[in-house]
N, C-alpha and C. Protein backbone atom coordinates (compact mmCIF):
# COMPACT_ATOMS: atom_id res chain seq x y z
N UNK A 1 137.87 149.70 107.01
CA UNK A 1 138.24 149.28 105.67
C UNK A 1 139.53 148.47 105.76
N UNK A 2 139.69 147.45 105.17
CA UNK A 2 140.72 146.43 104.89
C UNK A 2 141.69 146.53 103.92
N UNK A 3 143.18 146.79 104.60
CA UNK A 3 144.15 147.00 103.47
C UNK A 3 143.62 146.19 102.23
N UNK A 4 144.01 145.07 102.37
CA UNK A 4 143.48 144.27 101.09
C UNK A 4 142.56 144.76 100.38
N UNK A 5 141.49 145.16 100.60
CA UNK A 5 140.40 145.96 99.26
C UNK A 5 140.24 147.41 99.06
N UNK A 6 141.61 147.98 99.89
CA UNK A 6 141.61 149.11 99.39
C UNK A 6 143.06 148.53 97.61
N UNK A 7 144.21 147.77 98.17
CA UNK A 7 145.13 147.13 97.10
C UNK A 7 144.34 146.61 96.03
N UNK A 8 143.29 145.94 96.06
CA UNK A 8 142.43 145.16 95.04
C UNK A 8 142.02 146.12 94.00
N UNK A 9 141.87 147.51 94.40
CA UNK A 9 141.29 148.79 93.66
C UNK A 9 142.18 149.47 93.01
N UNK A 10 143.67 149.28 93.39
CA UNK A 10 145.15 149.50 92.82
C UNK A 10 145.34 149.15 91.53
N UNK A 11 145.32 149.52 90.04
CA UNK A 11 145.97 148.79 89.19
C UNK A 11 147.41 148.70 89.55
N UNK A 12 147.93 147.70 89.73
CA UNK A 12 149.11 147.31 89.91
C UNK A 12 150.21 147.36 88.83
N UNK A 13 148.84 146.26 88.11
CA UNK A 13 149.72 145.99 87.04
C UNK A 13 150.06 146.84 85.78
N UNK A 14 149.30 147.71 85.89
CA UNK A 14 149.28 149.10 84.94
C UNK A 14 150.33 149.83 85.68
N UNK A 15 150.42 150.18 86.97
CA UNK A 15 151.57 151.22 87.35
C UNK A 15 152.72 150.30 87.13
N UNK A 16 153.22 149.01 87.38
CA UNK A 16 154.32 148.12 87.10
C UNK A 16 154.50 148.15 85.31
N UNK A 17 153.84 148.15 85.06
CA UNK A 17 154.36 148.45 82.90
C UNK A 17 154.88 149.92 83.12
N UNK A 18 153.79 150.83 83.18
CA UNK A 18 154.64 152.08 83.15
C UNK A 18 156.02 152.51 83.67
N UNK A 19 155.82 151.96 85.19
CA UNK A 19 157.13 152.04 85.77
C UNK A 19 158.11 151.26 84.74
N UNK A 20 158.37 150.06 84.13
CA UNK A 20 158.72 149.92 83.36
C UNK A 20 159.57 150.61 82.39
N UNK A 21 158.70 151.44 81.71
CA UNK A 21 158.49 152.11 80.35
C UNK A 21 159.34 153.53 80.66
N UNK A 22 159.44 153.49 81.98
CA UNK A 22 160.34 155.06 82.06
C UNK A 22 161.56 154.93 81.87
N UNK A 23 162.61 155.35 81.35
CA UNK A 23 163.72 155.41 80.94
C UNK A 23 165.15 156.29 81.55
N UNK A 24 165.47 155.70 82.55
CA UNK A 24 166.68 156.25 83.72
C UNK A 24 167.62 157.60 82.90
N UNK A 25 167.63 157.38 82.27
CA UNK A 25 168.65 157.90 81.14
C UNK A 25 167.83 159.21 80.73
N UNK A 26 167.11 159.09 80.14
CA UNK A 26 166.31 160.18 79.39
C UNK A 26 165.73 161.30 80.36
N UNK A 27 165.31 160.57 81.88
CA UNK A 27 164.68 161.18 83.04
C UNK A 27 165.75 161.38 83.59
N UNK A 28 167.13 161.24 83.25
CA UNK A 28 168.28 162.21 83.94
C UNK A 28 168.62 163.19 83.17
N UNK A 29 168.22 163.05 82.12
CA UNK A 29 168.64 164.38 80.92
C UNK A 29 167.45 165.21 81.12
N UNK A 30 166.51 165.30 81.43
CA UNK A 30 165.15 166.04 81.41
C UNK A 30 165.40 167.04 82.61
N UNK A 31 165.77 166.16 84.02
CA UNK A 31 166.21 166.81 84.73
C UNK A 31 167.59 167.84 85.25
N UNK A 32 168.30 167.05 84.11
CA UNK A 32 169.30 168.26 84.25
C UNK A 32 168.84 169.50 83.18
N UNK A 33 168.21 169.55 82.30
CA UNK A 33 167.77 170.30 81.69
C UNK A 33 166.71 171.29 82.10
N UNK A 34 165.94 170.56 83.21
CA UNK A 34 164.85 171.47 83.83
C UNK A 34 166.08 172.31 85.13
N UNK A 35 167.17 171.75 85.81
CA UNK A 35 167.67 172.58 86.45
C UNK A 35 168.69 173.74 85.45
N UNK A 36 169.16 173.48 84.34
CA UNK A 36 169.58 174.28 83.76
C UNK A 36 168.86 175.65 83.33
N UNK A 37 168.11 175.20 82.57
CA UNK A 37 166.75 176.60 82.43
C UNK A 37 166.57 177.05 83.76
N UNK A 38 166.55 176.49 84.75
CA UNK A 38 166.00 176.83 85.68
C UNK A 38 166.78 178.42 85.87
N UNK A 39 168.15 177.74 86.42
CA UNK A 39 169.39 178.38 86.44
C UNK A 39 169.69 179.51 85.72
N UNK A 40 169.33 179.52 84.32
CA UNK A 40 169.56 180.24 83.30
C UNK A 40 168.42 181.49 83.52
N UNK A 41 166.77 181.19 83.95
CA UNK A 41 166.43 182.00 84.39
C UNK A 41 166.76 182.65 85.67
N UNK A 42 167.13 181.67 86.58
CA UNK A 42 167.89 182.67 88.19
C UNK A 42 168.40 183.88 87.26
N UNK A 43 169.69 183.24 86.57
CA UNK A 43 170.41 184.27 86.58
C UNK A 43 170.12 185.48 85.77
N UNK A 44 169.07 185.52 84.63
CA UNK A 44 168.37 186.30 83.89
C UNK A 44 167.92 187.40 84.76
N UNK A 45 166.55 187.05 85.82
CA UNK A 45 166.32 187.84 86.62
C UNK A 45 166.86 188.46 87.46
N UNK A 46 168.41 187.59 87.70
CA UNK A 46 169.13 188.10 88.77
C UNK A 46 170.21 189.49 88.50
N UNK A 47 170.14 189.63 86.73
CA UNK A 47 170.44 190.52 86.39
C UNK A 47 169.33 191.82 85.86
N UNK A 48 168.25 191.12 85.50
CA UNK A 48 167.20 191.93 85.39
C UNK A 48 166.48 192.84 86.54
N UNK A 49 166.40 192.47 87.48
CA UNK A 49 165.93 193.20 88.30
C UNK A 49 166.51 193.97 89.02
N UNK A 50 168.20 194.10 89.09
CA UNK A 50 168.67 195.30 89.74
C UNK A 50 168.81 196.50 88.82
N UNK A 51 168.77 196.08 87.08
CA UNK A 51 169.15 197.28 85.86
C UNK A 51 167.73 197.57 86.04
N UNK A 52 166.30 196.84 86.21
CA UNK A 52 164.73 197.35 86.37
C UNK A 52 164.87 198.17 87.26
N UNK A 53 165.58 197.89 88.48
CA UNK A 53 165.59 199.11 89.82
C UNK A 53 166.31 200.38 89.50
N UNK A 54 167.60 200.20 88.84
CA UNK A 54 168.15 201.37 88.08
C UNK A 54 167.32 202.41 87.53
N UNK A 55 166.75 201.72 86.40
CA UNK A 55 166.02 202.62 85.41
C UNK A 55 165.04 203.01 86.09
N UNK A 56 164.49 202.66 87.18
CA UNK A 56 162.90 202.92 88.13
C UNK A 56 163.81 204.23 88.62
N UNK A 57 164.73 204.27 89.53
CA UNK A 57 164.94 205.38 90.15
C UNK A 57 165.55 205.92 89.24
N UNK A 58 166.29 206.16 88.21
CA UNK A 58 166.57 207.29 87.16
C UNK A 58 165.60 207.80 86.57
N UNK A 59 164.54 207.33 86.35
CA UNK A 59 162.97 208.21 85.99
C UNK A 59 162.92 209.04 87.00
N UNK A 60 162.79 207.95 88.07
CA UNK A 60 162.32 208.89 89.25
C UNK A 60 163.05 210.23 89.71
N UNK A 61 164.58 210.19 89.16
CA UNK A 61 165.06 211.60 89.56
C UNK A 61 165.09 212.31 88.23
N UNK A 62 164.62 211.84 86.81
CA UNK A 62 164.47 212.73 86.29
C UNK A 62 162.98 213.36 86.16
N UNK A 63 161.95 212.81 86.90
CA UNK A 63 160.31 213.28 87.00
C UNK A 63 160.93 214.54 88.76
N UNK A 64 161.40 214.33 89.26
CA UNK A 64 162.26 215.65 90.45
C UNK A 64 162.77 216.33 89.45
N UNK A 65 163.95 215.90 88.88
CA UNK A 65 165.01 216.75 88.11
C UNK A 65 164.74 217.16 86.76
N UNK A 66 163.99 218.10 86.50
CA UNK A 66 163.84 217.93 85.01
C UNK A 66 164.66 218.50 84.49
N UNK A 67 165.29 218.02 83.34
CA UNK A 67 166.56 218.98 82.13
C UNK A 67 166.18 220.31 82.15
N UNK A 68 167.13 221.34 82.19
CA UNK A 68 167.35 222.76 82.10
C UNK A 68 167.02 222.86 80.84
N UNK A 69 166.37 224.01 80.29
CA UNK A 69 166.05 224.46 78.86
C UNK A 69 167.60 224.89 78.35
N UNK A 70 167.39 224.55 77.32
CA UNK A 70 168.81 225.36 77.12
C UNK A 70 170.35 223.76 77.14
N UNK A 71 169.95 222.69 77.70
CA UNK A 71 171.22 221.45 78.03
C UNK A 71 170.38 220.89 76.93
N UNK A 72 170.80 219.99 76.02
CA UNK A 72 170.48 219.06 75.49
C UNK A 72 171.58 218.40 75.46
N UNK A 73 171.22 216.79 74.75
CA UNK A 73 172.22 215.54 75.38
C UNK A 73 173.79 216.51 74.81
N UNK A 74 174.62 215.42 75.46
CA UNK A 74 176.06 215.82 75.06
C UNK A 74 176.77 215.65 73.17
N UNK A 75 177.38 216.18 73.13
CA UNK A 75 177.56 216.72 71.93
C UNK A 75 176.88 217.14 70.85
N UNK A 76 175.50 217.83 71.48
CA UNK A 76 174.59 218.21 69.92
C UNK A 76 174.74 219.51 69.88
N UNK A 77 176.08 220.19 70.19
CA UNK A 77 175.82 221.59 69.67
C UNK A 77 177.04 221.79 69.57
């Protein structure tokens, strides 16, 4: 197969308008915006998942440890 008629099958001139039509400016704001969220979720999860590990093993020692009859929470008596 011959470069040339694989290019002939190329709209050219359709990807050259679009390319065009994209806007430097707007596609730098999009992208700082997709790394921001991004970011904003890191850090979401990055706090979420060690308080998820918390609460996993505080079940877990209160399904071992169960409350004494007789303790209920602090100051209800």
């Amino acid at each position: 197969m011959q470069v040339t008629a694989v290019l002939e099958r190329v709209p050219l001139d359709r990807i050259s308008n679009e390319a065009r039509d994209v806007r430097f400016g707007e596609t730098l704001l999009r992208l700082v915006l997709f790394l921001l969220v991004g970011m904003g979720k890191a850090a979401g999860y990055g706090w979420l998942v060690p308080v998820w590990c918390a609460l996993a093993v505080r079940e877990g020692w209160r399904e071992v440890h169960p409350p004494r009859a007789g303790r209920g929470p602090a100051g209800a008596g």
